[in-house]
C-alpha atoms as a PDB file:
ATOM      1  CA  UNK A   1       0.000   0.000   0.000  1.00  0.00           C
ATOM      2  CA  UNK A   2       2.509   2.515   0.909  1.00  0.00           C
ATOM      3  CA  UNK A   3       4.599   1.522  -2.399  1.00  0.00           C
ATOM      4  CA  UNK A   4       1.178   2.196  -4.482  1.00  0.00           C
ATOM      5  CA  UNK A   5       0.765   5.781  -2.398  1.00  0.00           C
ATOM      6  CA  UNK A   6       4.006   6.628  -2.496  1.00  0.00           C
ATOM      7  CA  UNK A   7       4.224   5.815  -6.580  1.00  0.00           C
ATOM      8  CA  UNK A   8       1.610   7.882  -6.944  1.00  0.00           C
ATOM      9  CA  UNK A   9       2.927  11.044  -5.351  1.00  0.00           C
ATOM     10  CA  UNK A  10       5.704  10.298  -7.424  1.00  0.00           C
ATOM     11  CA  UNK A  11       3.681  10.456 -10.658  1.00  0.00           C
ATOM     12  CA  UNK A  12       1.729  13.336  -9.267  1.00  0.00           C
ATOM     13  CA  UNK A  13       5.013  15.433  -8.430  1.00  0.00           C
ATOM     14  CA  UNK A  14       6.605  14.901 -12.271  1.00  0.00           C
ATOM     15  CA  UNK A  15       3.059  15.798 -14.059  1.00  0.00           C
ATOM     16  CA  UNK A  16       3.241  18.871 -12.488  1.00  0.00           C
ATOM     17  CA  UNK A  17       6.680  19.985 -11.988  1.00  0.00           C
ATOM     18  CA  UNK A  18       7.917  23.110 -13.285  1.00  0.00           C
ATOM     19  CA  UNK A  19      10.238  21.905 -15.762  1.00  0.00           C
ATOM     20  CA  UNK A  20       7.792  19.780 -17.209  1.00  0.00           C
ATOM     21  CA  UNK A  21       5.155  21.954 -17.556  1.00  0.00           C
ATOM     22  CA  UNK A  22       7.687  24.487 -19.825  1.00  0.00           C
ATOM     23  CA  UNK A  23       8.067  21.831 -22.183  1.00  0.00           C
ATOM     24  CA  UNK A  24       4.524  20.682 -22.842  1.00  0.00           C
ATOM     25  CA  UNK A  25       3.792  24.434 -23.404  1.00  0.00           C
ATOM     26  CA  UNK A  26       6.960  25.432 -25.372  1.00  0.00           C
ATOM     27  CA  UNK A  27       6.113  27.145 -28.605  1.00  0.00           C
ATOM     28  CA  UNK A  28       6.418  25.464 -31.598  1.00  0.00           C
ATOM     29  CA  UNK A  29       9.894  25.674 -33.591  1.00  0.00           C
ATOM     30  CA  UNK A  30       9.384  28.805 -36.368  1.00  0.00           C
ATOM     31  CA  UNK A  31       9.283  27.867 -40.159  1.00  0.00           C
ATOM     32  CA  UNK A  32       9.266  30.391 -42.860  1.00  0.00           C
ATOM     33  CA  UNK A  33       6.202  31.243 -44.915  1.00  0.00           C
ATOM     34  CA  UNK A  34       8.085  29.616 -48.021  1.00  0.00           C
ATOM     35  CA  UNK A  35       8.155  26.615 -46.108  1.00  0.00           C
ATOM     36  CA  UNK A  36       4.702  26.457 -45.135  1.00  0.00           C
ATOM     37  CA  UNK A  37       3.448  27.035 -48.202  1.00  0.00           C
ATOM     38  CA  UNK A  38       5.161  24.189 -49.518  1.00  0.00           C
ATOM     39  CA  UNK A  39       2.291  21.940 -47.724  1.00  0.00           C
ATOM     40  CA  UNK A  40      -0.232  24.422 -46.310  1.00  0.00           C
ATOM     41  CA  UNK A  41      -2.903  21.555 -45.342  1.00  0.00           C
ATOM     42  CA  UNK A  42      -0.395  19.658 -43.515  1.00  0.00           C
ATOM     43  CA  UNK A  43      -0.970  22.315 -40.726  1.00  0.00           C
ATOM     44  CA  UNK A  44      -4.505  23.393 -41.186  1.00  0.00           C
ATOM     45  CA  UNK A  45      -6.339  24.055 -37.807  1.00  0.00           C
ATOM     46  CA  UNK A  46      -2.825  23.588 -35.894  1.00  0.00           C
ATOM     47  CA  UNK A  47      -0.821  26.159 -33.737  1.00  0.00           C
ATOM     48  CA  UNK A  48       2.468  27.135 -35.647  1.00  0.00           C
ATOM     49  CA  UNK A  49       5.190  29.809 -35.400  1.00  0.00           C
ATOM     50  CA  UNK A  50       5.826  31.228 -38.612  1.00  0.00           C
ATOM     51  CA  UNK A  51       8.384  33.916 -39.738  1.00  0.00           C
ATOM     52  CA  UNK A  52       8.193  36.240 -42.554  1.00  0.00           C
ATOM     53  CA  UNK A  53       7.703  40.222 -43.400  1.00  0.00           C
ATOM     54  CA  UNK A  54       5.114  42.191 -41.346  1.00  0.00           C
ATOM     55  CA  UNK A  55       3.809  43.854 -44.176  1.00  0.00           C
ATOM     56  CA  UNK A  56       0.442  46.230 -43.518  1.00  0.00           C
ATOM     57  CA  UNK A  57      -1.450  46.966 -45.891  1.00  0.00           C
ATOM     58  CA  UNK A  58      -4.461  49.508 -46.007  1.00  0.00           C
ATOM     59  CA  UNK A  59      -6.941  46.356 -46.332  1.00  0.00           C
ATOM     60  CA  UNK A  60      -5.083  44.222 -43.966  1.00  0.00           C
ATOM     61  CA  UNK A  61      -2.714  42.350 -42.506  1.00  0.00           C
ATOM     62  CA  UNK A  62      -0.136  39.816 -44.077  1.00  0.00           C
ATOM     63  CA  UNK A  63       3.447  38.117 -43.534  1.00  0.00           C
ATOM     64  CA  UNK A  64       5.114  37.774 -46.675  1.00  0.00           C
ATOM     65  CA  UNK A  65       7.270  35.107 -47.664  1.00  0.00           C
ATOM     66  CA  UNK A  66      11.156  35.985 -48.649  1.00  0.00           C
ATOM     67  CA  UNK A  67      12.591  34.055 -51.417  1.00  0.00           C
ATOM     68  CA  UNK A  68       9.899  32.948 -53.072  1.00  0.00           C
ATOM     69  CA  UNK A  69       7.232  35.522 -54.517  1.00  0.00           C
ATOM     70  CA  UNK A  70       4.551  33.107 -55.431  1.00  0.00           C
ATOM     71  CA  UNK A  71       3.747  29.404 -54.401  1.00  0.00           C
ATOM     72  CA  UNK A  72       2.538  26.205 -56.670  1.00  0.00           C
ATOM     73  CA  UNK A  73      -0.396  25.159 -54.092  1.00  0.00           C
ATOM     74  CA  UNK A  74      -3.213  24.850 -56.994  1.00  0.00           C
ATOM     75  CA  UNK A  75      -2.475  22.740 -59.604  1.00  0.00           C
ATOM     76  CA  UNK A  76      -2.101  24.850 -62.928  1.00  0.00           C
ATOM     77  CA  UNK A  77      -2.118  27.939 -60.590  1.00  0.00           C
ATOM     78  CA  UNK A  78       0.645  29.902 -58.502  1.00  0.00           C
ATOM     79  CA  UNK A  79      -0.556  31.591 -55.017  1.00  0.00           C
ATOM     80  CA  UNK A  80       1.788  34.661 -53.635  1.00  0.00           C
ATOM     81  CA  UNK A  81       3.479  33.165 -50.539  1.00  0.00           C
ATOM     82  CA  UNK A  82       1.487  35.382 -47.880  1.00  0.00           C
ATOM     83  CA  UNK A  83      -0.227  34.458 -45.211  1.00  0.00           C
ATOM     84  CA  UNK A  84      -3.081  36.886 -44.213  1.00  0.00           C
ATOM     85  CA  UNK A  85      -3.896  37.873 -40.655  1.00  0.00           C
ATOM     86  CA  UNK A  86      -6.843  37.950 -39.165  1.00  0.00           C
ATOM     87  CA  UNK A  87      -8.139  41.200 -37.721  1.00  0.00           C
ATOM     88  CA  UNK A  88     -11.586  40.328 -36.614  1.00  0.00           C
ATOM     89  CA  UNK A  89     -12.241  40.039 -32.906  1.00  0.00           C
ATOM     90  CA  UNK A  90     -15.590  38.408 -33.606  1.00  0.00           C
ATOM     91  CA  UNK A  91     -13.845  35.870 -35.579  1.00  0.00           C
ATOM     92  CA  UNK A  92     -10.891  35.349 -32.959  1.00  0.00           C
ATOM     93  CA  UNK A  93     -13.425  34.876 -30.228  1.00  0.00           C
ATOM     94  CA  UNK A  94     -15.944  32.130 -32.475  1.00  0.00           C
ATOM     95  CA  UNK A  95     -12.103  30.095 -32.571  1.00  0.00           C
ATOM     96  CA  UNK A  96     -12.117  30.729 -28.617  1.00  0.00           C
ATOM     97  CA  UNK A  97      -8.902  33.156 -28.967  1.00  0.00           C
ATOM     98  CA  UNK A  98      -8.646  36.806 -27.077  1.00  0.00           C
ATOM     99  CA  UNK A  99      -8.419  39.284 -29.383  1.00  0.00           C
ATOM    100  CA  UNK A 100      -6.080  40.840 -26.638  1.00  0.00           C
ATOM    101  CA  UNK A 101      -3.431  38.633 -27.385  1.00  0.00           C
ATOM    102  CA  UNK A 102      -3.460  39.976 -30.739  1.00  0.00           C
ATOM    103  CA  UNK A 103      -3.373  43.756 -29.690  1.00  0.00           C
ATOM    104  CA  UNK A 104      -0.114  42.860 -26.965  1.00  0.00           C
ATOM    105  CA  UNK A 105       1.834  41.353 -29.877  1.00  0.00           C
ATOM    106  CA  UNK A 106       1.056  44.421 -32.249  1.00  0.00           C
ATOM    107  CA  UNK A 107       1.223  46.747 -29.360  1.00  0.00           C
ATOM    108  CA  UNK A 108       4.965  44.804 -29.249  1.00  0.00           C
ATOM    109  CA  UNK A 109       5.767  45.470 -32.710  1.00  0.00           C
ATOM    110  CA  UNK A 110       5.078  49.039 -32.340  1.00  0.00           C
ATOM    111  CA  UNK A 111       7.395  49.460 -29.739  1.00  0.00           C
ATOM    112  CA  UNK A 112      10.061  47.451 -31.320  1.00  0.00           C
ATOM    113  CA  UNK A 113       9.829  49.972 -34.090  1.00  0.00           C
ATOM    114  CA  UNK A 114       9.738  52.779 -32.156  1.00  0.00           C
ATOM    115  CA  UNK A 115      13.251  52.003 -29.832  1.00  0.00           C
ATOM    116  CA  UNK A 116      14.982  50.984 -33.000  1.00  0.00           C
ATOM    117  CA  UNK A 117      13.849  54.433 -34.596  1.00  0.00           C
ATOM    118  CA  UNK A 118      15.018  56.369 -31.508  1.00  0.00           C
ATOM    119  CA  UNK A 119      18.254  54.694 -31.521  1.00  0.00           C
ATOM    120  CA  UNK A 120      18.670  55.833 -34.752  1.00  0.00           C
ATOM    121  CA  UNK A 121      18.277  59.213 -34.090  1.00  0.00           C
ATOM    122  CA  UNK A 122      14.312  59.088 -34.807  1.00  0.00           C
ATOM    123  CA  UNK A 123      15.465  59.948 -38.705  1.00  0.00           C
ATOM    124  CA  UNK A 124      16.226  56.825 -39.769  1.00  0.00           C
ATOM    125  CA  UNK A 125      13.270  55.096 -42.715  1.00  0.00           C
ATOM    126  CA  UNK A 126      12.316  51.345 -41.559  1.00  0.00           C
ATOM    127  CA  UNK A 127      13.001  49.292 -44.662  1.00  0.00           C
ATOM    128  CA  UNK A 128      11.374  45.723 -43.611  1.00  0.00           C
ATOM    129  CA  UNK A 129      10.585  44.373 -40.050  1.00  0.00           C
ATOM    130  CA  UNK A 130      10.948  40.448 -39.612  1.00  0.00           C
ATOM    131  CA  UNK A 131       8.665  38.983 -37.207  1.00  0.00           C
ATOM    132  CA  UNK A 132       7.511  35.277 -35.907  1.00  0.00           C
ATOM    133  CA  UNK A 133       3.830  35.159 -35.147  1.00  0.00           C
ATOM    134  CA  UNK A 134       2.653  32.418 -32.831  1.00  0.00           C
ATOM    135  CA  UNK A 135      -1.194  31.397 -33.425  1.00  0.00           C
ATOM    136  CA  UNK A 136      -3.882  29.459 -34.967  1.00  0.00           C
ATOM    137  CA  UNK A 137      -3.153  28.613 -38.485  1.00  0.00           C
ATOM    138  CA  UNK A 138      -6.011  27.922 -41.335  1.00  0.00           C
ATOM    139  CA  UNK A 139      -6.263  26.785 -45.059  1.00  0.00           C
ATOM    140  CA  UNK A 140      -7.971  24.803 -47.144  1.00  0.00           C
ATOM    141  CA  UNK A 141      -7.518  20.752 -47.372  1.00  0.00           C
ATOM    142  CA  UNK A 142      -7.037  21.190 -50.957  1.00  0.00           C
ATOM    143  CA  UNK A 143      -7.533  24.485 -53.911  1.00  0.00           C
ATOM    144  CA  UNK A 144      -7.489  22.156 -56.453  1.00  0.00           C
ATOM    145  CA  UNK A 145     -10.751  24.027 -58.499  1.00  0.00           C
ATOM    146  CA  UNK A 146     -10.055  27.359 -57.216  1.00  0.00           C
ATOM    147  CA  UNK A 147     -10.236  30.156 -57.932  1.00  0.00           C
ATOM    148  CA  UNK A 148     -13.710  29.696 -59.204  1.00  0.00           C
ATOM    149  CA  UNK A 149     -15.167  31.166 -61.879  1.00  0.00           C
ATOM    150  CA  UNK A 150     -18.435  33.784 -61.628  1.00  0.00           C
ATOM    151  CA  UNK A 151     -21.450  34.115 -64.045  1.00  0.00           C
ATOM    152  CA  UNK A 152     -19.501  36.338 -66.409  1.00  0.00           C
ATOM    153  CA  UNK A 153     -16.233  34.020 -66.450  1.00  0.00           C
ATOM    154  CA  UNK A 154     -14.119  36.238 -64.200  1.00  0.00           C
ATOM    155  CA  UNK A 155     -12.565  34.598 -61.256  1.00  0.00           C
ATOM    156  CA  UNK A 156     -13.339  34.941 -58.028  1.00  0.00           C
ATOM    157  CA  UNK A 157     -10.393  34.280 -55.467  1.00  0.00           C
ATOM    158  CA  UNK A 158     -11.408  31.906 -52.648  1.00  0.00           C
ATOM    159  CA  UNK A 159      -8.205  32.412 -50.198  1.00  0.00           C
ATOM    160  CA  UNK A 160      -7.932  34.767 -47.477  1.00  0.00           C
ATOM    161  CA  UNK A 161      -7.887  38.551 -46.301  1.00  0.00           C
ATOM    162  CA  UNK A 162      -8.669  41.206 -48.646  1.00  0.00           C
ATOM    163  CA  UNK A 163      -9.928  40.249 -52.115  1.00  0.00           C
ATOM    164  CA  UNK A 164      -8.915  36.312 -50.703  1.00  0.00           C
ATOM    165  CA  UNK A 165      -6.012  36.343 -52.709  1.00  0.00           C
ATOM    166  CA  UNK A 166      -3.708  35.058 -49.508  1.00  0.00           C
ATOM    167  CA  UNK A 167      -3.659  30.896 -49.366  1.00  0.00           C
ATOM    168  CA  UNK A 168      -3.533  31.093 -45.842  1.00  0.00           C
ATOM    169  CA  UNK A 169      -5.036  32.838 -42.626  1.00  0.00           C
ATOM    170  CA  UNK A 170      -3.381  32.963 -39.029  1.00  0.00           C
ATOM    171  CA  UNK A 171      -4.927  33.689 -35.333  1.00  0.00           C
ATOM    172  CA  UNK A 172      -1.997  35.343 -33.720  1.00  0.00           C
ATOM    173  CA  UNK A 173      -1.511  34.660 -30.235  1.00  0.00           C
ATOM    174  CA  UNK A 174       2.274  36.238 -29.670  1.00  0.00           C
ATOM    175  CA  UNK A 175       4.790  37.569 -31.802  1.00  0.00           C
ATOM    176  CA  UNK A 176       8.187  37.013 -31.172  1.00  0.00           C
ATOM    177  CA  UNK A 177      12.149  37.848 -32.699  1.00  0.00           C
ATOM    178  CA  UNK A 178      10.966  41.263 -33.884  1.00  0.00           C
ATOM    179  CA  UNK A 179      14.092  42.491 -35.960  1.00  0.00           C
ATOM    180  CA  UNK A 180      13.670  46.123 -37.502  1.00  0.00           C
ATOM    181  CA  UNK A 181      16.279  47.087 -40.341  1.00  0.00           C
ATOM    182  CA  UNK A 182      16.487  50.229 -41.975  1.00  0.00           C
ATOM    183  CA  UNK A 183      17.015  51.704 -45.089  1.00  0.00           C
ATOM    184  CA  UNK A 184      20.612  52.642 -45.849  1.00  0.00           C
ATOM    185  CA  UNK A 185      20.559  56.540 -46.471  1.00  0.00           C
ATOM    186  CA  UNK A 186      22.218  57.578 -49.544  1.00  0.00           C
ATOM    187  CA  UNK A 187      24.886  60.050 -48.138  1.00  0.00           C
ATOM    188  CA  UNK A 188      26.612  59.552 -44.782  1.00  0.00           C
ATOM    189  CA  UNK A 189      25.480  62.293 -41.818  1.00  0.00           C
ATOM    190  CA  UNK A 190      28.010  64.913 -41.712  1.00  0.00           C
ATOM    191  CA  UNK A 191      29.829  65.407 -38.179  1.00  0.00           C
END
């Protein structure tokens, strides 16, 4: 009896030890958006860290791919290797995801921007900023018959974000690895 009691402790302890607990929620290891795209459905409705381009747009949201402008995920069709972001707080919470953790990892990228901008003086134009989001990645199982095809013959996209030209959409949760680089001014600052 005390060998069964004392076993179980045991157990009991290492389930919820500190150092176990860190691994089991560990984020996942980042891929790039190129690599991704390479097999989108392979990580449909699964949590992911990807890295890529924070690129804003007026309509949305996206990470870009680098190195590869457009992807081969629909057969006789090329997608561009983006990945939109979702925006909507109504559809973050129908997933069950705070829309807060999506405001503290832009409110994080804003600040990232801003310190590397004062450190440059303030004068200093941001060229790209690299990011990893962490979140909720979704596609579709297959685009094989997309884009379709309206009344009139012209085609309608069925991805994501604006216009649903993106093959991809992500539920951030945290952002991490910000890197800001600037563009290089064309004459050096005089003394």
């Amino acid at each position: 009896m005390f060998q069964l009691r004392e076993s179980i402790l045991l157990a009991f302890g290492l389930a919820f030890s500190p150092g176990l607990r860190a691994q089991a929620d560990e984020p996942p290891k980042a891929m790039t958006v190129c690599e991704l795209l390479r097999e989108p459905s392979k990580f449909n409705g699964k949590k992911i860290a990807i890295r890529g381009l924070y690129v804003p747009y007026e309509h949305g949201l996206y990470l870009r791919g680098e190195g590869c402008e457009m992807m081969p995920i629909t057969k006789g069709r090329d997608w561009p290797a983006v990945i939109s972001v979702v925006l909507s707080d109504e559809q973050m919470r129908r997933r069950g995801i705070d829309p807060g953790r999506f405001a503290a990892a832009e409110s994080a990228i804003t600040m990232a921007k801003l310190r590397a901008t004062g450190a440059r003086g303030g004068e200093a134009k941001i060229a790209r900023v690299r990011i990893t989001y962490v979140g909720l990645f979704e596609t579709r199982d297959s685009f094989d018959g997309h884009p379709e095809k309206q009344a009139d013959g012209r085609a309608v996209e069925s991805g994501f974000g604006a216009g649903g030209a993106a093959p991809g959409q992500l539920f951030v949760d945290s952002v991490r690895d910000i890197i800001v680089e600037f563009e290089e001014s064309a004459s050096p600052k005089k003394p």
